[in-house]
Protein backbone atom coordinates (compact mmCIF):
# COMPACT_ATOMS: atom_id res chain seq x y z
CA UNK A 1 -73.57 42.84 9.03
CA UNK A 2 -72.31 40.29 6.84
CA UNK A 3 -71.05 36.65 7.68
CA UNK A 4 -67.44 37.94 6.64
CA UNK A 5 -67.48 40.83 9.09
CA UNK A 6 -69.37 39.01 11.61
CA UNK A 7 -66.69 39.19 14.89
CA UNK A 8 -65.36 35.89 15.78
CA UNK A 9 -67.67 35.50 19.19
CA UNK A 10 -70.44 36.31 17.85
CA UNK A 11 -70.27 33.31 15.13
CA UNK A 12 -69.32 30.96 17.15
CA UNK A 13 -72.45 31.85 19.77
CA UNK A 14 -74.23 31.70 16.55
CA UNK A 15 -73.12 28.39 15.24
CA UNK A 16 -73.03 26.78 19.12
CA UNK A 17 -77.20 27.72 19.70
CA UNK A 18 -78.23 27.11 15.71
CA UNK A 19 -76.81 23.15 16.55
CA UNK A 20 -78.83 22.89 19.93
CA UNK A 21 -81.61 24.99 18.33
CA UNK A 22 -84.56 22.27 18.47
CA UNK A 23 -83.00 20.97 21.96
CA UNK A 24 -82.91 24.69 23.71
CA UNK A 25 -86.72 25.17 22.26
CA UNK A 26 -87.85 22.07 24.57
CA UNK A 27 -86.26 22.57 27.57
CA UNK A 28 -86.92 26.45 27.09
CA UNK A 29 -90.52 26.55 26.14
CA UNK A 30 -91.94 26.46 29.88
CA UNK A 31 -88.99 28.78 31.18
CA UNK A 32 -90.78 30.78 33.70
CA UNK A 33 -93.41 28.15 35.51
CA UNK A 34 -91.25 27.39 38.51
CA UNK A 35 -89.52 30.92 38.53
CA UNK A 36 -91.94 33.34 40.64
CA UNK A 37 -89.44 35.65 40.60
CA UNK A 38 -88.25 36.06 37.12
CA UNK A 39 -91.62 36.63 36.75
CA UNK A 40 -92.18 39.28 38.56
CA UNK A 41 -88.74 40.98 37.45
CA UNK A 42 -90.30 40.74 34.04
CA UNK A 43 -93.56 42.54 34.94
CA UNK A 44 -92.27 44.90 36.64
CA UNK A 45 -90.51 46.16 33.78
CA UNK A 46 -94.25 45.58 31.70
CA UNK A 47 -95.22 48.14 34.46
CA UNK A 48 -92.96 50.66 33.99
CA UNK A 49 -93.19 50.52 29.90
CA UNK A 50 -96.90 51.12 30.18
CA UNK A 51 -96.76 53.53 32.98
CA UNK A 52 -94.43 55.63 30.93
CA UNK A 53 -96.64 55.52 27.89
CA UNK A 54 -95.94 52.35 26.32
CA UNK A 55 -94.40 51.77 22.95
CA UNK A 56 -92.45 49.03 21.50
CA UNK A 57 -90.30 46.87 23.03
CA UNK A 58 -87.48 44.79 21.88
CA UNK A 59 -86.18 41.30 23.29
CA UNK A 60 -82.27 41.34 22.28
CA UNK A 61 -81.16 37.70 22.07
CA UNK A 62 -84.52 35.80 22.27
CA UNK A 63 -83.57 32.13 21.21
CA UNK A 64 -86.87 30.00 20.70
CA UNK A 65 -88.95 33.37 21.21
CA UNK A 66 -90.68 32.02 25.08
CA UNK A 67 -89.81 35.45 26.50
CA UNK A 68 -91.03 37.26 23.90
CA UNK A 69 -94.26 35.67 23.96
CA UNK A 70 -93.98 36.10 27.39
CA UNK A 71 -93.67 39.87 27.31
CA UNK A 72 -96.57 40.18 24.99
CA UNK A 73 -98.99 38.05 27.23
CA UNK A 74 -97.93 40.94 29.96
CA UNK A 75 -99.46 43.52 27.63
CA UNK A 76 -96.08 44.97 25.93
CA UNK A 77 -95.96 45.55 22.31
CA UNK A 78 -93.40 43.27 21.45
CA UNK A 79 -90.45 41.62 19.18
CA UNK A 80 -87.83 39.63 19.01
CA UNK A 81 -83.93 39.29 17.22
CA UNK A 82 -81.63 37.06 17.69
CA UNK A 83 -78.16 36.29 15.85
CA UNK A 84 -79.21 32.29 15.05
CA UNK A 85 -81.05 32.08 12.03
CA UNK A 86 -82.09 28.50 13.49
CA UNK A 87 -83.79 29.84 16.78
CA UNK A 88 -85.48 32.73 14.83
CA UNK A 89 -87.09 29.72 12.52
CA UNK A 90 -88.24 28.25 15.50
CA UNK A 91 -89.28 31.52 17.11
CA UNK A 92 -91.60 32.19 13.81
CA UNK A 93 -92.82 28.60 14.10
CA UNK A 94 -93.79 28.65 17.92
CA UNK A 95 -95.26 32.68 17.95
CA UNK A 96 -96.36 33.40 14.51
CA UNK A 97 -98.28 35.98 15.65
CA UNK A 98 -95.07 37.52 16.60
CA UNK A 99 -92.24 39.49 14.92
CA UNK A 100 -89.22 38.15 15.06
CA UNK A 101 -85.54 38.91 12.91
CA UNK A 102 -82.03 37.62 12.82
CA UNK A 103 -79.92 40.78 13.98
CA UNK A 104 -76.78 41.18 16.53
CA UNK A 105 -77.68 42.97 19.65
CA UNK A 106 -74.43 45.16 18.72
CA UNK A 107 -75.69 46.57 15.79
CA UNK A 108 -79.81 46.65 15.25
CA UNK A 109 -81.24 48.23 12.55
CA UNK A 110 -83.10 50.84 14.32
CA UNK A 111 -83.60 54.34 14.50
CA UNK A 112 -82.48 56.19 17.30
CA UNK A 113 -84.81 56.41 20.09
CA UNK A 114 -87.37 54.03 18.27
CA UNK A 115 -87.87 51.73 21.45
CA UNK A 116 -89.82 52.36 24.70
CA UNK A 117 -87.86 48.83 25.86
CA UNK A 118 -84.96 46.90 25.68
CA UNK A 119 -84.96 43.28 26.93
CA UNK A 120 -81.86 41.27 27.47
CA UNK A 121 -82.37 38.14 28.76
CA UNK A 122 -79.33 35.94 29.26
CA UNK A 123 -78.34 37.20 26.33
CA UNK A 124 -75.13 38.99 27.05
CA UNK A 125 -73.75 36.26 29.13
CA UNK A 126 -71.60 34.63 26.29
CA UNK A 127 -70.03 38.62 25.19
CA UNK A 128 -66.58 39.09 25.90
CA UNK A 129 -66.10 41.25 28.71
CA UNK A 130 -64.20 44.53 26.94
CA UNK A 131 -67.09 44.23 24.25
CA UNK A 132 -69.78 44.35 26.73
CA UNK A 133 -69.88 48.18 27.23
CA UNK A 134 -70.74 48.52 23.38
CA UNK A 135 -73.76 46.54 24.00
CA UNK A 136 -74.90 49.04 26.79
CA UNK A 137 -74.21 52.15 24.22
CA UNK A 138 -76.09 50.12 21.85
CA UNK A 139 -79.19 49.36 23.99
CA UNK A 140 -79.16 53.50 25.22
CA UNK A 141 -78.72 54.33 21.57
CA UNK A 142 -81.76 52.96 20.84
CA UNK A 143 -84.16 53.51 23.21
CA UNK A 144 -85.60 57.04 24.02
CA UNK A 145 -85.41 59.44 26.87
CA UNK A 146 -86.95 57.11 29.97
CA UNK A 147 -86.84 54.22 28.33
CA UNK A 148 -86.72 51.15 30.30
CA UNK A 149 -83.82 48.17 30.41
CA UNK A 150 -83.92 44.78 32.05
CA UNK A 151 -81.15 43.06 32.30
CA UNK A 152 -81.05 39.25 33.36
CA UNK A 153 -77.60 37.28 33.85
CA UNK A 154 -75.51 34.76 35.84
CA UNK A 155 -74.19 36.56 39.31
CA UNK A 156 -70.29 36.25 40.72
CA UNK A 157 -72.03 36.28 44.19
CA UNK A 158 -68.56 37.63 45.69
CA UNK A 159 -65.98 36.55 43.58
CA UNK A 160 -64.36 38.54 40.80
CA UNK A 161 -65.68 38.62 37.31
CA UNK A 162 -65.38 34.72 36.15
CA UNK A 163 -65.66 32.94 32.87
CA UNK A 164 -67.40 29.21 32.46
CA UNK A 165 -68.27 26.27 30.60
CA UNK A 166 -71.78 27.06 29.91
CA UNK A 167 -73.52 24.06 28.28
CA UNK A 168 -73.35 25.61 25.01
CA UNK A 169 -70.46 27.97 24.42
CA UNK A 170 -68.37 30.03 26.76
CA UNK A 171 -69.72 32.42 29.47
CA UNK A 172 -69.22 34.90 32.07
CA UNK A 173 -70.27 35.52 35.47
CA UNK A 174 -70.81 39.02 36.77
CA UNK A 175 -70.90 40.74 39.87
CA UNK A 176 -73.91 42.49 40.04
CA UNK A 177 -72.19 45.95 40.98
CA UNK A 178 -70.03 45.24 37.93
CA UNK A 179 -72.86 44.84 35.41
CA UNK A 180 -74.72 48.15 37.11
CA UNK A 181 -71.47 50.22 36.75
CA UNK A 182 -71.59 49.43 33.45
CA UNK A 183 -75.11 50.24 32.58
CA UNK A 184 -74.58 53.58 34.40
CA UNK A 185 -71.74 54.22 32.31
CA UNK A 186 -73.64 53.64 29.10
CA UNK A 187 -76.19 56.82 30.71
CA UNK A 188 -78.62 54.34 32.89
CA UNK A 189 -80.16 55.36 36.14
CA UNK A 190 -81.11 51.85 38.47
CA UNK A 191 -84.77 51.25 39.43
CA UNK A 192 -84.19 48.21 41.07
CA UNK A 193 -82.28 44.94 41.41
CA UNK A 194 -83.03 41.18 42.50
CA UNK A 195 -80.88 38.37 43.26
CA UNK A 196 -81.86 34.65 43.02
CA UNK A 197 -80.59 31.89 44.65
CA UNK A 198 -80.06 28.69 42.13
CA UNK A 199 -83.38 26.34 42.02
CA UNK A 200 -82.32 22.79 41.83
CA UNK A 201 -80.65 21.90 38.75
CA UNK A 202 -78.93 25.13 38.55
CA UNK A 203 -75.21 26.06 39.54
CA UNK A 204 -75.05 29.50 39.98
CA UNK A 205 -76.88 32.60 41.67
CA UNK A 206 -78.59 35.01 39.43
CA UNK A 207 -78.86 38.68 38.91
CA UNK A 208 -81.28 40.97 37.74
CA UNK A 209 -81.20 44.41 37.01
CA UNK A 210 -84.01 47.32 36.01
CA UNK A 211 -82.46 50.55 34.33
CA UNK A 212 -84.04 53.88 33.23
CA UNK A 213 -81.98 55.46 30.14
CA UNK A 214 -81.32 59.31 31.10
């Protein structure tokens, strides 16, 4: 994809994280020490990767790359892409015994099928919401038959689908049965789901969800 054809949102994510790019790194880079529970979403999903035979995985949006290092301390055969140059330089920097490439989650360069995992981590929560199905076709497209999604993003709790001023460029809020429907749609079966209360410091519930493709 080339910068001229490069949809509107997705530049401007681009351009909002590749100005906070050193910024995000530090207040990223110890992400999951107070989060017991992200943790466990996460290996979870390691579980049901290796129980299903393993095989690469892909985190879809990884910033700084702390996830992605996180997967591959769980065991997972691992990389990462994200759409800012800037975070994939840091990425490279922090894990350089990692792989990690400037892509759009929209549109990877990957076979059909070539991925046992897709991780998206936060990383749909600035995508318009009549774009967001793509994303789910894109994600089944390439993984293969039982492959495994987890899904991490900022809950509605009750209240309709909602956009807000996330610190770095515009967001959306989902309701959880929202953001399965969607998955289902896009030929995902649910394995499980987990809801977190904000921690201190944080202003809004989040959801969690672990998909099968069919």
């Amino acid at each position: 994809m080339t910068e001229s054809s490069t949809p509107a949102h997705l530049k401007t994510t681009a351009d909002a994280y590749g100005a906070v790019a050193d910024l995000y790194a530090e207040l990223a880079r110890d992400a999951f020490d107070d989060f017991p529970l992200d943790r466990a979403v996460l290996a979870a999903f390691a579980e049901h990767v290796r129980t299903a035979g393993a095989g690469t995985v892909a985190e879809l949006g990884c910033g700084p790359g702390q996830t992605t290092a996180h997967l591959r301390d769980l065991g997972l055969d691992v990389f990462g892409v994200d759409l800012s140059p800037a975070m994939i330089d840091l990425a490279r920097r922090a894990y350089p015994d990692l792989r990690f490439e400037v892509g759009s989650m929209d549109a990877l360069e990957l076979a059909d099928g070539a991925l046992a995992g897709v991780v998206s981590w936060y990383s749909v929560i600035h995508t318009p919401p009549a774009e967001l199905p793509r994303y789910f076709a894109e994600f089944a497209r390439v993984l293969a038959p039982g492959g495994h999604l987890v899904v991490a993003f900022f809950e509605a709790e009750d209240g309709p689908l909602t956009e807000f001023d996330h610190k770095v460029t515009t967001a959306y809020r989902w309701p959880i049965d929202e953001m399965a429907g969607l998955a289902r749609a896009a030929g995902f079966s649910e394995i499980g789901r987990m809801l977190r209360e904000p921690h201190e410091g944080e202003r809004f519930r989040r959801g969690h969800l672990l998909m099968r493709r069919g």
